[in-house]
Protein backbone atom coordinates (compact mmCIF):
# COMPACT_ATOMS: atom_id res chain seq x y z
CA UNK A 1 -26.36 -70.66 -28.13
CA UNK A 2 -29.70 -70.73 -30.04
CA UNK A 3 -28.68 -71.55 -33.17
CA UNK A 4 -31.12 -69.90 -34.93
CA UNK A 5 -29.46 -68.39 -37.66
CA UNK A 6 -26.19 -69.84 -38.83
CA UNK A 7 -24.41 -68.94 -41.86
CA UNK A 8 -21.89 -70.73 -42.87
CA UNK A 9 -18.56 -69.13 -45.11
CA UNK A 10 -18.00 -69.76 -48.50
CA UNK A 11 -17.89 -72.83 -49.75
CA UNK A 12 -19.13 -76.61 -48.70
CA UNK A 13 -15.95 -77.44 -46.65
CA UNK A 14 -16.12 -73.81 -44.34
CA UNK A 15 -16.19 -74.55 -40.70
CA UNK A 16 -16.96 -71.78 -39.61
CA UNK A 17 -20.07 -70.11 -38.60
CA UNK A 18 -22.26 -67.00 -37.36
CA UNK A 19 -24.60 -67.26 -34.67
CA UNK A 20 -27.45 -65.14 -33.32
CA UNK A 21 -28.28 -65.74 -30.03
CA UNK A 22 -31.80 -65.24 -28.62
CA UNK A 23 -30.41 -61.98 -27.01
CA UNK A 24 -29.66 -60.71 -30.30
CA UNK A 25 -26.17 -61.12 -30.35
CA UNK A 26 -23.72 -62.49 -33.24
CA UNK A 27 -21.34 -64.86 -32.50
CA UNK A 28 -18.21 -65.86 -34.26
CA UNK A 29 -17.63 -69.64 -34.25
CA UNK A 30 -14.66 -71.31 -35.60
CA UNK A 31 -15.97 -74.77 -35.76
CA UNK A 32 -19.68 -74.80 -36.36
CA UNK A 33 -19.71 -78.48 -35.92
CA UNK A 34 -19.21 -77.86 -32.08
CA UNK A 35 -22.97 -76.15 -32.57
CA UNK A 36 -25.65 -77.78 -29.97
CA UNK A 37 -28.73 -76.64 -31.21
CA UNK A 38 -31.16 -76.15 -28.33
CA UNK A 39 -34.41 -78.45 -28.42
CA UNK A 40 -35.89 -78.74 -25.23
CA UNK A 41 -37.87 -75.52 -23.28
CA UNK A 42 -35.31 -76.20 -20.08
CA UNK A 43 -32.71 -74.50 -22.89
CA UNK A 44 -34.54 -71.31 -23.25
CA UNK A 45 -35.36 -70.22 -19.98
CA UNK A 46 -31.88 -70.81 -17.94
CA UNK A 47 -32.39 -73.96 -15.01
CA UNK A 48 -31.76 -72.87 -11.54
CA UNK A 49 -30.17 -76.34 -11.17
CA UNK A 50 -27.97 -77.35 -14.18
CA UNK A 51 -27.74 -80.71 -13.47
CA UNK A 52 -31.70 -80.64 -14.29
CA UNK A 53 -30.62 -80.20 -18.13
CA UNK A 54 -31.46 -81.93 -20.71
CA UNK A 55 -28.06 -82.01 -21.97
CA UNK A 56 -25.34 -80.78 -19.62
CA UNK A 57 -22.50 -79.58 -22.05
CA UNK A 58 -19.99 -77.08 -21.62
CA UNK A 59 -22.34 -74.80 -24.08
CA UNK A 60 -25.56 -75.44 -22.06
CA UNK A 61 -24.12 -74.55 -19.13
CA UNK A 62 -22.74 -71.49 -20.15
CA UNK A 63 -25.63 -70.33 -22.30
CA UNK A 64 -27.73 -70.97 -18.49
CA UNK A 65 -25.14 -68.69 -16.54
CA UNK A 66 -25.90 -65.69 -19.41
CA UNK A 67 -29.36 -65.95 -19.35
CA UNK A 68 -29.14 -65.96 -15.42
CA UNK A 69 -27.03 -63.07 -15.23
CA UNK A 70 -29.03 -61.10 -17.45
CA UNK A 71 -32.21 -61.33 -15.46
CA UNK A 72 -29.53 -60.61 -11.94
CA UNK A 73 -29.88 -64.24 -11.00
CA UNK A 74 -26.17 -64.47 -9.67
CA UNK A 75 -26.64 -67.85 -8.12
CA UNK A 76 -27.15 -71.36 -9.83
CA UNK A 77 -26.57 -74.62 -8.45
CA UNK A 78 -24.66 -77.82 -9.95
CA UNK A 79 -25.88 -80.08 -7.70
CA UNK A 80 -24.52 -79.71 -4.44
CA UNK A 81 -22.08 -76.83 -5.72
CA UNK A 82 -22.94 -73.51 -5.83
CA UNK A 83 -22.18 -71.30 -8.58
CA UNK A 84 -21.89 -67.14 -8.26
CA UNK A 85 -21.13 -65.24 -10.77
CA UNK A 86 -20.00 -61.20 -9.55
CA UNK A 87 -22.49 -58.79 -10.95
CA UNK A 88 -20.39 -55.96 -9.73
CA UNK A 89 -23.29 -54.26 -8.70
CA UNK A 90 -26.48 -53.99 -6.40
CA UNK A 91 -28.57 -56.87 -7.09
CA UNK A 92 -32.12 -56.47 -5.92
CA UNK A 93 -34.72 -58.97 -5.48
CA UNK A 94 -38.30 -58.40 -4.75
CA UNK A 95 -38.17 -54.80 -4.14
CA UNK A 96 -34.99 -55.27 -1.49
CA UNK A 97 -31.51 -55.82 -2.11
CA UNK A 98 -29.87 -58.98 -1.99
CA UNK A 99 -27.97 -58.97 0.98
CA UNK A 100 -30.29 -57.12 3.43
């Protein structure tokens, strides 16, 4: 995620850590050396094409698919593979629902 704030356990050998996303949310990690922090602007605003990444990791690519799915884009491509991701509801686009 982020990686904003991160605060680390007790002590100098904790691994670790608890992360607020940009969304606001807190995040338990148990090995805060796994943390990516994001760097580039690609990271912030969710790539309709994940390949497109700066760094494709298994982190980036989820934290893409939340910030899609938040703003009810269900669809994002890896390459020439389509991913969907069920909103279980109506998604509208432009004033008209998806699929009419």
């Amino acid at each position: 995620d982020d990686g904003a704030d991160v605060n680390k356990g007790n002590g100098d050998n904790a691994v670790s850590a608890l992360v607020k996303t940009s969304d606001g949310m807190l995040h338990k990690i148990s090995d805060s050396t796994k943390l990516i922090r994001l760097t580039s602007p690609e990271d912030y605003y969710g790539m309709c094409d994940v390949l497109h990444l700066p760094h494709v990791t298994e982190a980036s690519l989820l934290h893409t698919l939340r910030l899609r799915y938040n703003r009810d884009d269900i669809y994002t491509s890896a390459g020439p593979i389509l991913i969907s991701i069920n909103p279980y509801k109506s998604v509208a686009q432009g004033g008209k629902d998806l699929y009419s």
